[in-house]
C-alpha atoms as a PDB file:
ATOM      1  CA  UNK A   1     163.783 176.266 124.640  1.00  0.00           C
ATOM      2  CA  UNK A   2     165.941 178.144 121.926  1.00  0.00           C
ATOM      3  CA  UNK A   3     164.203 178.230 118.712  1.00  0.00           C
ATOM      4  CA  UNK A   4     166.620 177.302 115.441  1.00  0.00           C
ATOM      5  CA  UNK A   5     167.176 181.077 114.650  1.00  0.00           C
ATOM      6  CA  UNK A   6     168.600 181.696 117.643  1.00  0.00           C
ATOM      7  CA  UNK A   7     170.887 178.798 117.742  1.00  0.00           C
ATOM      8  CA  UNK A   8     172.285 179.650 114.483  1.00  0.00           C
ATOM      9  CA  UNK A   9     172.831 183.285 115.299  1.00  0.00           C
ATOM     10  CA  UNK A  10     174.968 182.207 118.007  1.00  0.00           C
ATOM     11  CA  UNK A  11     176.641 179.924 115.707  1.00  0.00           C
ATOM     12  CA  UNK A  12     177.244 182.577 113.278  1.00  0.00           C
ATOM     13  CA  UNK A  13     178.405 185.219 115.612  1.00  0.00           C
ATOM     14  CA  UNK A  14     181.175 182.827 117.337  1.00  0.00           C
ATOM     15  CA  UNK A  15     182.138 181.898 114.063  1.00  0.00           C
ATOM     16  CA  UNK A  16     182.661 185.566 112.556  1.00  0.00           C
ATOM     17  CA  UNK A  17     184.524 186.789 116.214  1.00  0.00           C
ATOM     18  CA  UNK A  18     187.445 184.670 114.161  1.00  0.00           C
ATOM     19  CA  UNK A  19     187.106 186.530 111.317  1.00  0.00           C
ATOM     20  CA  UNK A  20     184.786 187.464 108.401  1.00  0.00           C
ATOM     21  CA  UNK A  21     183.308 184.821 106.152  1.00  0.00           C
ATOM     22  CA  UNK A  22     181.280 184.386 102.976  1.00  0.00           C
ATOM     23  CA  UNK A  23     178.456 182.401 102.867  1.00  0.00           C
ATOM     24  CA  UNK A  24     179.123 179.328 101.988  1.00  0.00           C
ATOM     25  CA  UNK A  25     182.325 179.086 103.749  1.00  0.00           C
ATOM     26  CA  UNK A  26     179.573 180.115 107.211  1.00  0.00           C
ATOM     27  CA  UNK A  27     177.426 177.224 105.864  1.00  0.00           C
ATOM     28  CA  UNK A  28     180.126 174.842 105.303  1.00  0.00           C
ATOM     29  CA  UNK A  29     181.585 175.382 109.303  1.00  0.00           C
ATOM     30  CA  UNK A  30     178.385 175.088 110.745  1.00  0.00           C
ATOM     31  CA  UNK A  31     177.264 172.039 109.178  1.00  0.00           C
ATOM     32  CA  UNK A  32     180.340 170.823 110.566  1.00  0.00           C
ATOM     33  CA  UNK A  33     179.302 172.450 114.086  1.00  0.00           C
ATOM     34  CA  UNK A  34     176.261 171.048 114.147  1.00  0.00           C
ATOM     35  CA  UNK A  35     176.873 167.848 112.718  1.00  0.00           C
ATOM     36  CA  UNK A  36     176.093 165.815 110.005  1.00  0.00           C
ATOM     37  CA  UNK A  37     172.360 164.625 111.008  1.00  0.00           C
ATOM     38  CA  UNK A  38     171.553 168.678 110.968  1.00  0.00           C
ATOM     39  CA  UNK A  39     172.264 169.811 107.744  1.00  0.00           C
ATOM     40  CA  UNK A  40     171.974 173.232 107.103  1.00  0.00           C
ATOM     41  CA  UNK A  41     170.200 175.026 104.232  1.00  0.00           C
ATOM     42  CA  UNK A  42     170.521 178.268 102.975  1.00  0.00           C
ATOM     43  CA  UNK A  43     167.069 178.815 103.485  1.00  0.00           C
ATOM     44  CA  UNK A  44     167.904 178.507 107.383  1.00  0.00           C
ATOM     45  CA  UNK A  45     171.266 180.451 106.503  1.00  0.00           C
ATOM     46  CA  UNK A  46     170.216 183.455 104.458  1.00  0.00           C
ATOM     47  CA  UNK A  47     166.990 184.626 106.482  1.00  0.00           C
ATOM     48  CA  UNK A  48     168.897 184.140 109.904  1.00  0.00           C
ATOM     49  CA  UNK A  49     171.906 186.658 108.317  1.00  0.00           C
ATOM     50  CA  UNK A  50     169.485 189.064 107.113  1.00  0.00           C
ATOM     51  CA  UNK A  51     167.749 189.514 110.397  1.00  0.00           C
ATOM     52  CA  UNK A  52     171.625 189.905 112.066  1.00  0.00           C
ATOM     53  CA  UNK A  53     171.836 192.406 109.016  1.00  0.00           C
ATOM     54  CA  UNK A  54     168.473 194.723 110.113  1.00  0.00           C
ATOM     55  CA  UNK A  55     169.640 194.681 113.911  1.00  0.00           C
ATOM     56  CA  UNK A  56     173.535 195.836 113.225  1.00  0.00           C
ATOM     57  CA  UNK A  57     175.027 192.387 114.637  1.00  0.00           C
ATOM     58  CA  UNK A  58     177.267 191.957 111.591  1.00  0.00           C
ATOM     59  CA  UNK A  59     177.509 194.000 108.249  1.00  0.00           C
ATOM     60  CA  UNK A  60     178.467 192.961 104.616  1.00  0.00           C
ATOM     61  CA  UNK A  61     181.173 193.918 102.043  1.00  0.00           C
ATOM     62  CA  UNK A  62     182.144 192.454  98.451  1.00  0.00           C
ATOM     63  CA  UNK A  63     185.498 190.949  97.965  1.00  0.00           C
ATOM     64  CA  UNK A  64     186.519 189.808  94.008  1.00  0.00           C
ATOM     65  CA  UNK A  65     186.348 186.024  93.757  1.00  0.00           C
ATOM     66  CA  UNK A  66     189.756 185.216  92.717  1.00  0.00           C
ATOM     67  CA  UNK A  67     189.399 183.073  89.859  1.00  0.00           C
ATOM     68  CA  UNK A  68     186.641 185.595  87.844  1.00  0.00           C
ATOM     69  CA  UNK A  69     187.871 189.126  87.990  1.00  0.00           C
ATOM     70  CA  UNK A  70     184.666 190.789  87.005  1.00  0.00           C
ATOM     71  CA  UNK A  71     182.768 188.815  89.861  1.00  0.00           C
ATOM     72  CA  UNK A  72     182.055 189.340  93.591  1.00  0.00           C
ATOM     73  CA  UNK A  73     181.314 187.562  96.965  1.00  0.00           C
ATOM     74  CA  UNK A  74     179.370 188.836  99.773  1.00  0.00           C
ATOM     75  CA  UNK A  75     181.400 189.119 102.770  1.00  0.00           C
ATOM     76  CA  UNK A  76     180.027 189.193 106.717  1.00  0.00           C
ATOM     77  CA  UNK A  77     181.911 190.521 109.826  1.00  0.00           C
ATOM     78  CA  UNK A  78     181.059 191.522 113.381  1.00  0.00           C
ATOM     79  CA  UNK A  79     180.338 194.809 114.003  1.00  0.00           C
ATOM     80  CA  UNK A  80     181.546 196.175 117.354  1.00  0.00           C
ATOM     81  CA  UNK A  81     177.508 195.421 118.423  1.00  0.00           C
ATOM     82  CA  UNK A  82     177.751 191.907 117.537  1.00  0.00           C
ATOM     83  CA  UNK A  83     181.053 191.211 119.119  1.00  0.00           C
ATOM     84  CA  UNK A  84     179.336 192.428 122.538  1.00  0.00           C
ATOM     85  CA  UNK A  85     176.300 190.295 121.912  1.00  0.00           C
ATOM     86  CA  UNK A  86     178.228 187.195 121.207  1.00  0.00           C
ATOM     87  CA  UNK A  87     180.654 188.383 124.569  1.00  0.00           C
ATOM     88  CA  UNK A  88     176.903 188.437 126.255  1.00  0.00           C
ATOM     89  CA  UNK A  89     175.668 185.118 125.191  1.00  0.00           C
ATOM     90  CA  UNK A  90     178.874 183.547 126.367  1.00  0.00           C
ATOM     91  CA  UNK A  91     178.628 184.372 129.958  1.00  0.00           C
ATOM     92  CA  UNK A  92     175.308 183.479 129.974  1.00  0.00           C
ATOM     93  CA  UNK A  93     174.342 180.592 132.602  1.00  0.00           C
ATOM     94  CA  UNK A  94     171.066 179.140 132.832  1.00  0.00           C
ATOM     95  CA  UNK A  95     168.622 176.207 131.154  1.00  0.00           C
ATOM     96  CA  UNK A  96     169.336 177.574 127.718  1.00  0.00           C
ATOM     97  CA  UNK A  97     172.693 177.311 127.750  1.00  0.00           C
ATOM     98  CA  UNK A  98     172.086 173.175 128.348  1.00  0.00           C
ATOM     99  CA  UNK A  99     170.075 172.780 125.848  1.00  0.00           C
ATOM    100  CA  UNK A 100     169.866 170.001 123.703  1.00  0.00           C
ATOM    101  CA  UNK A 101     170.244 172.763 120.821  1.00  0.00           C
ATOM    102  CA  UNK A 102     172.659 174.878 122.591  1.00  0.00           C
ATOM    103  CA  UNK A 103     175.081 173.168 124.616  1.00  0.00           C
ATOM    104  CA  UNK A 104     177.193 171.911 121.177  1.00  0.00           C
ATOM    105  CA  UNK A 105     177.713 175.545 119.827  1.00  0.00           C
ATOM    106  CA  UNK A 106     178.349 176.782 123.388  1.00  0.00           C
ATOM    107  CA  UNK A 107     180.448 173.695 123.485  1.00  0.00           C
ATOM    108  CA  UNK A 108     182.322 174.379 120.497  1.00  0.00           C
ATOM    109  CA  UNK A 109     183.399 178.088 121.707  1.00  0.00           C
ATOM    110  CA  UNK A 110     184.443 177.374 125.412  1.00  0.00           C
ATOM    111  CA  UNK A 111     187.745 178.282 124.269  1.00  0.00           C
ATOM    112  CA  UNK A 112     186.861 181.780 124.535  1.00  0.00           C
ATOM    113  CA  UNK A 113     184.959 181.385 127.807  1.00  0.00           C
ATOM    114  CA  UNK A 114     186.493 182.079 131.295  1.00  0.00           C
ATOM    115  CA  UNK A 115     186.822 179.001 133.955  1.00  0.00           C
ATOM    116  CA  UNK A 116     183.566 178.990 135.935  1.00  0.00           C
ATOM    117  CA  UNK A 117     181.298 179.410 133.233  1.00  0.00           C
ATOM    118  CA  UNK A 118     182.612 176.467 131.684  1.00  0.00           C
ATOM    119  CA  UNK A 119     182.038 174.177 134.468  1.00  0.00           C
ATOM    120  CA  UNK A 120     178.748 175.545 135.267  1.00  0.00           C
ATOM    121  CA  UNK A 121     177.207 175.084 131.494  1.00  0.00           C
ATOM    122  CA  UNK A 122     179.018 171.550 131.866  1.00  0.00           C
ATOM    123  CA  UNK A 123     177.203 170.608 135.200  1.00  0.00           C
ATOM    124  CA  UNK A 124     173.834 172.226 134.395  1.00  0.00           C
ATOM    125  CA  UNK A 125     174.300 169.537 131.237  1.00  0.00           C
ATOM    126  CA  UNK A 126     174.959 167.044 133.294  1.00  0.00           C
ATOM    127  CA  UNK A 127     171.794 167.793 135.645  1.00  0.00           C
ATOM    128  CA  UNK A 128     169.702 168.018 133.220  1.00  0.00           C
ATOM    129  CA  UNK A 129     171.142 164.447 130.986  1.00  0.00           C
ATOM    130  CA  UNK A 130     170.496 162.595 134.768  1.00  0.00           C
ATOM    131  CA  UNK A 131     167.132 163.649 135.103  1.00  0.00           C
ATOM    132  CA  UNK A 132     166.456 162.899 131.696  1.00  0.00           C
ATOM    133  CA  UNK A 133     168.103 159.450 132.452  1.00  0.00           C
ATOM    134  CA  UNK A 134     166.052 158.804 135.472  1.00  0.00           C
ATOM    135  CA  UNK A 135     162.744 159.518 133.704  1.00  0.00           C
ATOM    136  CA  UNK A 136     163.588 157.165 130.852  1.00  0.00           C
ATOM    137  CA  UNK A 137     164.554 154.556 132.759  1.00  0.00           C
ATOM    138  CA  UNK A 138     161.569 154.205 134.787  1.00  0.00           C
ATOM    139  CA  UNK A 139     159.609 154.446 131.648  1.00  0.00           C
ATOM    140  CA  UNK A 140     161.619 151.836 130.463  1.00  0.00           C
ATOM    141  CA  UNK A 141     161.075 149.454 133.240  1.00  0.00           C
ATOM    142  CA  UNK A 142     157.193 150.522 133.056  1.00  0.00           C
ATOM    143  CA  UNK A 143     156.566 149.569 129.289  1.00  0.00           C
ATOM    144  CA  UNK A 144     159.523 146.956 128.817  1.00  0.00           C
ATOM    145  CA  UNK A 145     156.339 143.867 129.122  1.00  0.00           C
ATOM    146  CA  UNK A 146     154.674 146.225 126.881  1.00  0.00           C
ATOM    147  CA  UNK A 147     156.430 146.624 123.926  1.00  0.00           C
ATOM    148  CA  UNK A 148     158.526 144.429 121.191  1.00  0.00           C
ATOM    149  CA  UNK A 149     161.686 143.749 121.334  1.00  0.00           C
ATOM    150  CA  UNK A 150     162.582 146.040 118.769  1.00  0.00           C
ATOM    151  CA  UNK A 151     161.179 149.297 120.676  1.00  0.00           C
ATOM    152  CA  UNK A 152     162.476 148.248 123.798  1.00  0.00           C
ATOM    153  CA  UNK A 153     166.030 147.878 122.122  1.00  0.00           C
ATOM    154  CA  UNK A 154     165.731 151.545 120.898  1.00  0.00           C
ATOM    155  CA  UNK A 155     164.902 152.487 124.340  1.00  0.00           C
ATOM    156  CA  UNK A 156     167.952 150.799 125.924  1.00  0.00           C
ATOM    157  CA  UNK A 157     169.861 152.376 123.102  1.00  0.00           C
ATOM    158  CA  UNK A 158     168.281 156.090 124.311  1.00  0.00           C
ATOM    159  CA  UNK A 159     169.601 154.963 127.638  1.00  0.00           C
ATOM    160  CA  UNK A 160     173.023 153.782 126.554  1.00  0.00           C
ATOM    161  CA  UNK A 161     173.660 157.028 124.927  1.00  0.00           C
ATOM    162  CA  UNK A 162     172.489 159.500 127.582  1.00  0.00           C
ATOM    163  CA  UNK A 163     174.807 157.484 130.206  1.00  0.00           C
ATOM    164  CA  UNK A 164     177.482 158.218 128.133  1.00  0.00           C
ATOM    165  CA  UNK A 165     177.310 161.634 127.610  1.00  0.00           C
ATOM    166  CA  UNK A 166     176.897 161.615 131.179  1.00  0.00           C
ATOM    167  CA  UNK A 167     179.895 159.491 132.215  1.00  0.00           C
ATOM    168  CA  UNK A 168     181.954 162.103 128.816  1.00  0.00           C
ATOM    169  CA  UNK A 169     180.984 165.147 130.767  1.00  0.00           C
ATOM    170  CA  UNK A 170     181.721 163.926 134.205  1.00  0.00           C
ATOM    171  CA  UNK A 171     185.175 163.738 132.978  1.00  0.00           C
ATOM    172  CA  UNK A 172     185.225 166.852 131.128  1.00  0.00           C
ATOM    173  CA  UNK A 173     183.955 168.208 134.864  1.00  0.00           C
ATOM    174  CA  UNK A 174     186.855 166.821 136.788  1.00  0.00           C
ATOM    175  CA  UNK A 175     189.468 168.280 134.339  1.00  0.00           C
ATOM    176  CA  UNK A 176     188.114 171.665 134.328  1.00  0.00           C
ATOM    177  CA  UNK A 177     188.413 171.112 138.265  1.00  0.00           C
ATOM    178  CA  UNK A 178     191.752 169.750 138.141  1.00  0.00           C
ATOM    179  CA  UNK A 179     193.032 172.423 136.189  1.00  0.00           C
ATOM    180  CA  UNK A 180     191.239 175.063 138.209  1.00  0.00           C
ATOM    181  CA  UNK A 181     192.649 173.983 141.484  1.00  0.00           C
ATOM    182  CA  UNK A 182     195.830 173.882 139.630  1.00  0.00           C
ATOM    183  CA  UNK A 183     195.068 177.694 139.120  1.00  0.00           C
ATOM    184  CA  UNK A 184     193.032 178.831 141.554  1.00  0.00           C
ATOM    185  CA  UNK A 185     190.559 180.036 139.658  1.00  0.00           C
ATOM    186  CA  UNK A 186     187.225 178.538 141.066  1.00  0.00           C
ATOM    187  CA  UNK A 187     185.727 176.750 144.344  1.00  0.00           C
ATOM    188  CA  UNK A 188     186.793 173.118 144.535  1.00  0.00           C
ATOM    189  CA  UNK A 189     183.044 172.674 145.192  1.00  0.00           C
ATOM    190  CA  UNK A 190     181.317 174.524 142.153  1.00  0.00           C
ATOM    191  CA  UNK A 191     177.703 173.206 142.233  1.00  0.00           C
ATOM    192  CA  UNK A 192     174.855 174.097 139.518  1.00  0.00           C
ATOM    193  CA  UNK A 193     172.353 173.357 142.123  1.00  0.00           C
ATOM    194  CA  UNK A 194     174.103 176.309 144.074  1.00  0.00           C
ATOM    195  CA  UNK A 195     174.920 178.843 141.635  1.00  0.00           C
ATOM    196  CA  UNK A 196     172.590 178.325 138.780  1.00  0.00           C
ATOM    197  CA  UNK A 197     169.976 175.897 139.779  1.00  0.00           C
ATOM    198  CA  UNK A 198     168.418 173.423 137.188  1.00  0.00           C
ATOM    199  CA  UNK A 199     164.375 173.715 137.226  1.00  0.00           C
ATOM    200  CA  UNK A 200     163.598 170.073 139.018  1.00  0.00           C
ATOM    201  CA  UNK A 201     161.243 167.971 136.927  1.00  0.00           C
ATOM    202  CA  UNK A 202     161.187 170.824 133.753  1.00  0.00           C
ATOM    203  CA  UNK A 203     161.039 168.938 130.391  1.00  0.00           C
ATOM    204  CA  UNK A 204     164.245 169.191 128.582  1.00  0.00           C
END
Protein backbone atom coordinates (compact mmCIF):
# COMPACT_ATOMS: atom_id res chain seq x y z
CA UNK A 1 0.00 0.00 0.00
CA UNK A 2 1.27 3.63 -0.89
CA UNK A 3 1.96 5.54 2.14
CA UNK A 4 0.49 9.45 2.07
CA UNK A 5 3.97 10.85 1.02
CA UNK A 6 4.05 9.05 -1.84
CA UNK A 7 0.61 9.75 -2.99
CA UNK A 8 1.14 13.35 -2.71
CA UNK A 9 4.43 13.35 -4.54
CA UNK A 10 2.69 11.95 -7.38
CA UNK A 11 0.11 14.48 -6.98
CA UNK A 12 2.55 17.19 -6.94
CA UNK A 13 4.67 16.07 -9.78
CA UNK A 14 1.53 15.67 -12.29
CA UNK A 15 0.47 18.85 -11.17
CA UNK A 16 3.88 20.84 -11.81
CA UNK A 17 4.39 18.76 -15.52
CA UNK A 18 1.59 21.72 -16.31
CA UNK A 19 3.57 24.22 -15.08
CA UNK A 20 5.23 25.70 -11.94
CA UNK A 21 3.20 26.59 -8.89
CA UNK A 22 3.47 28.27 -5.50
CA UNK A 23 2.39 26.73 -2.60
CA UNK A 24 -0.72 27.45 -1.89
CA UNK A 25 -1.93 27.49 -5.35
CA UNK A 26 -0.27 23.27 -5.12
CA UNK A 27 -2.37 23.03 -1.91
CA UNK A 28 -5.41 24.57 -3.21
CA UNK A 29 -5.45 21.91 -6.58
CA UNK A 30 -4.86 19.05 -4.61
CA UNK A 31 -7.40 19.48 -2.09
CA UNK A 32 -9.50 19.66 -5.00
CA UNK A 33 -7.76 16.31 -6.36
CA UNK A 34 -8.23 14.59 -3.53
CA UNK A 35 -11.42 15.74 -2.46
CA UNK A 36 -13.05 17.45 0.09
CA UNK A 37 -13.15 14.60 2.96
CA UNK A 38 -9.04 14.72 2.57
CA UNK A 39 -8.05 17.98 3.33
CA UNK A 40 -4.67 18.79 2.98
CA UNK A 41 -2.34 20.60 5.42
CA UNK A 42 0.71 22.22 4.94
CA UNK A 43 2.21 20.14 7.37
CA UNK A 44 1.54 17.16 4.79
CA UNK A 45 2.47 19.81 1.96
CA UNK A 46 5.71 21.41 3.07
CA UNK A 47 7.69 18.21 4.37
CA UNK A 48 6.56 16.15 1.20
CA UNK A 49 8.16 19.30 -1.12
CA UNK A 50 11.20 19.42 0.84
CA UNK A 51 12.02 15.79 0.47
CA UNK A 52 11.22 16.32 -3.66
CA UNK A 53 13.66 19.34 -2.94
CA UNK A 54 16.81 17.01 -1.35
CA UNK A 55 16.30 14.31 -4.23
CA UNK A 56 16.31 16.97 -7.38
CA UNK A 57 12.53 16.08 -8.41
CA UNK A 58 11.58 19.76 -8.58
CA UNK A 59 13.58 23.00 -7.63
CA UNK A 60 12.43 26.48 -6.29
CA UNK A 61 12.66 30.15 -7.46
CA UNK A 62 11.10 33.55 -6.05
CA UNK A 63 8.71 35.44 -8.15
CA UNK A 64 7.46 39.22 -6.68
CA UNK A 65 3.89 38.91 -5.41
CA UNK A 66 2.18 41.39 -7.46
CA UNK A 67 0.32 43.42 -5.16
CA UNK A 68 3.60 44.09 -2.54
CA UNK A 69 6.62 44.99 -4.55
CA UNK A 70 9.17 44.45 -1.87
CA UNK A 71 7.73 40.82 -1.24
CA UNK A 72 8.31 37.32 -2.68
CA UNK A 73 6.71 33.84 -3.32
CA UNK A 74 8.39 30.61 -3.49
CA UNK A 75 7.97 29.06 -6.75
CA UNK A 76 8.31 25.00 -7.64
CA UNK A 77 8.93 23.41 -11.12
CA UNK A 78 10.01 20.04 -12.49
CA UNK A 79 13.35 19.54 -13.08
CA UNK A 80 14.19 17.41 -16.13
CA UNK A 81 14.60 14.41 -13.16
CA UNK A 82 11.19 14.87 -11.98
CA UNK A 83 9.52 15.06 -15.31
CA UNK A 84 11.07 11.42 -15.96
CA UNK A 85 9.92 10.20 -12.59
CA UNK A 86 6.42 11.39 -12.99
CA UNK A 87 6.75 9.84 -17.00
CA UNK A 88 7.82 6.54 -14.80
CA UNK A 89 5.04 6.45 -12.37
CA UNK A 90 2.57 6.84 -15.18
CA UNK A 91 3.31 3.72 -17.02
CA UNK A 92 3.41 1.96 -14.07
CA UNK A 93 0.83 -1.12 -13.84
CA UNK A 94 0.38 -3.11 -10.89
CA UNK A 95 -1.67 -3.22 -7.26
CA UNK A 96 -0.45 0.25 -6.46
CA UNK A 97 -1.67 1.85 -9.16
CA UNK A 98 -5.47 0.55 -7.87
CA UNK A 99 -5.19 1.66 -4.85
CA UNK A 100 -7.71 3.07 -2.86
CA UNK A 101 -5.08 6.07 -2.43
CA UNK A 102 -3.81 5.99 -5.87
CA UNK A 103 -6.21 5.24 -8.43
CA UNK A 104 -7.91 9.10 -8.09
CA UNK A 105 -4.53 10.95 -8.79
CA UNK A 106 -3.65 8.34 -11.45
CA UNK A 107 -7.21 8.93 -12.40
CA UNK A 108 -7.00 12.51 -12.60
CA UNK A 109 -3.80 12.44 -15.08
CA UNK A 110 -4.91 9.69 -17.63
CA UNK A 111 -4.95 12.41 -20.00
CA UNK A 112 -1.36 12.16 -20.33
CA UNK A 113 -1.30 8.35 -20.33
CA UNK A 114 -1.19 6.19 -23.54
CA UNK A 115 -4.32 3.70 -24.34
CA UNK A 116 -3.46 0.38 -22.68
CA UNK A 117 -2.32 1.64 -19.56
CA UNK A 118 -5.46 3.27 -19.07
CA UNK A 119 -7.58 0.32 -19.41
CA UNK A 120 -5.35 -1.83 -17.48
CA UNK A 121 -5.22 0.60 -14.18
CA UNK A 122 -9.14 0.76 -14.92
CA UNK A 123 -9.63 -3.12 -14.87
CA UNK A 124 -7.09 -3.90 -12.13
CA UNK A 125 -9.69 -1.27 -10.19
CA UNK A 126 -12.33 -3.01 -11.12
CA UNK A 127 -10.79 -6.51 -9.92
CA UNK A 128 -9.89 -5.43 -7.03
CA UNK A 129 -13.64 -3.22 -6.13
CA UNK A 130 -15.36 -7.02 -7.03
CA UNK A 131 -13.39 -8.84 -4.72
CA UNK A 132 -13.80 -6.33 -2.24
CA UNK A 133 -17.60 -6.58 -3.06
CA UNK A 134 -17.73 -10.27 -2.74
CA UNK A 135 -16.04 -10.30 0.68
CA UNK A 136 -18.44 -7.70 2.06
CA UNK A 137 -21.28 -9.18 0.99
CA UNK A 138 -20.82 -12.44 2.50
CA UNK A 139 -19.92 -10.68 5.63
CA UNK A 140 -22.96 -8.97 5.28
CA UNK A 141 -25.17 -11.92 4.94
CA UNK A 142 -23.03 -13.55 7.94
CA UNK A 143 -23.63 -10.73 10.62
CA UNK A 144 -26.97 -9.17 9.12
CA UNK A 145 -29.02 -11.37 12.39
CA UNK A 146 -26.21 -9.99 14.27
CA UNK A 147 -26.23 -6.53 14.23
CA UNK A 148 -28.84 -3.40 14.48
CA UNK A 149 -30.41 -2.04 11.99
CA UNK A 150 -28.39 0.89 11.95
CA UNK A 151 -24.93 -1.07 11.28
CA UNK A 152 -26.41 -3.24 8.91
CA UNK A 153 -27.73 -0.08 6.94
CA UNK A 154 -24.09 1.26 6.84
CA UNK A 155 -23.07 -2.00 5.52
CA UNK A 156 -25.62 -2.05 2.66
CA UNK A 157 -24.56 1.51 2.11
CA UNK A 158 -20.59 0.12 1.81
CA UNK A 159 -22.16 -2.22 -0.66
CA UNK A 160 -24.24 0.26 -2.61
CA UNK A 161 -21.26 2.36 -3.16
CA UNK A 162 -18.65 -0.21 -4.20
CA UNK A 163 -21.34 -1.56 -6.90
CA UNK A 164 -21.33 1.64 -8.24
CA UNK A 165 -18.00 2.40 -8.73
CA UNK A 166 -18.02 -0.88 -10.20
CA UNK A 167 -20.95 -0.54 -12.62
CA UNK A 168 -18.92 3.72 -13.28
CA UNK A 169 -15.80 1.92 -14.28
CA UNK A 170 -17.29 -0.82 -16.30
CA UNK A 171 -18.43 1.92 -18.46
CA UNK A 172 -15.40 3.91 -18.39
CA UNK A 173 -13.86 0.22 -19.60
CA UNK A 174 -16.09 -0.16 -22.59
CA UNK A 175 -15.36 3.41 -23.88
CA UNK A 176 -11.73 3.15 -23.65
CA UNK A 177 -12.48 -0.16 -25.75
CA UNK A 178 -14.74 1.44 -28.07
CA UNK A 179 -12.48 4.07 -28.83
CA UNK A 180 -9.51 1.76 -29.08
CA UNK A 181 -11.06 -0.49 -31.62
CA UNK A 182 -12.00 2.67 -33.26
CA UNK A 183 -8.12 3.18 -33.38
CA UNK A 184 -6.53 0.21 -33.25
CA UNK A 185 -4.60 0.76 -30.58
CA UNK A 186 -5.12 -2.28 -28.16
CA UNK A 187 -6.51 -6.05 -28.12
CA UNK A 188 -10.30 -6.12 -28.14
CA UNK A 189 -9.67 -8.59 -25.28
CA UNK A 190 -7.30 -6.61 -22.81
CA UNK A 191 -7.53 -8.62 -19.54
CA UNK A 192 -5.76 -7.59 -16.06
CA UNK A 193 -5.84 -11.16 -15.13
CA UNK A 194 -3.58 -11.62 -18.34
CA UNK A 195 -1.31 -8.82 -18.44
CA UNK A 196 -1.04 -7.57 -14.94
CA UNK A 197 -2.65 -10.01 -12.67
CA UNK A 198 -4.48 -8.85 -9.42
CA UNK A 199 -3.04 -10.85 -6.20
CA UNK A 200 -6.36 -13.20 -5.51
CA UNK A 201 -7.62 -12.82 -1.96
CA UNK A 202 -4.77 -9.77 -1.06
CA UNK A 203 -6.42 -7.18 1.27
CA UNK A 204 -7.04 -4.00 -0.51
Amino acid sequence: MARRGETIELAVLGLLHEGPMHGYELRKRLNLMLGWGRVLSYGSLYPTLKKMLRTHLIEESTAPVASVSKRHRIVYQLTDVGDLEFERLMTEVGPTAWEDDNFGIRFAFFGRTDMEIRLRVLEGRRSRLQERLARVQQQLEMTQAEVDQYAAELQRHGVESVEREVRWLSELIDAERDRAHTQGAVSPRLHTDQSSPVTRGEEP
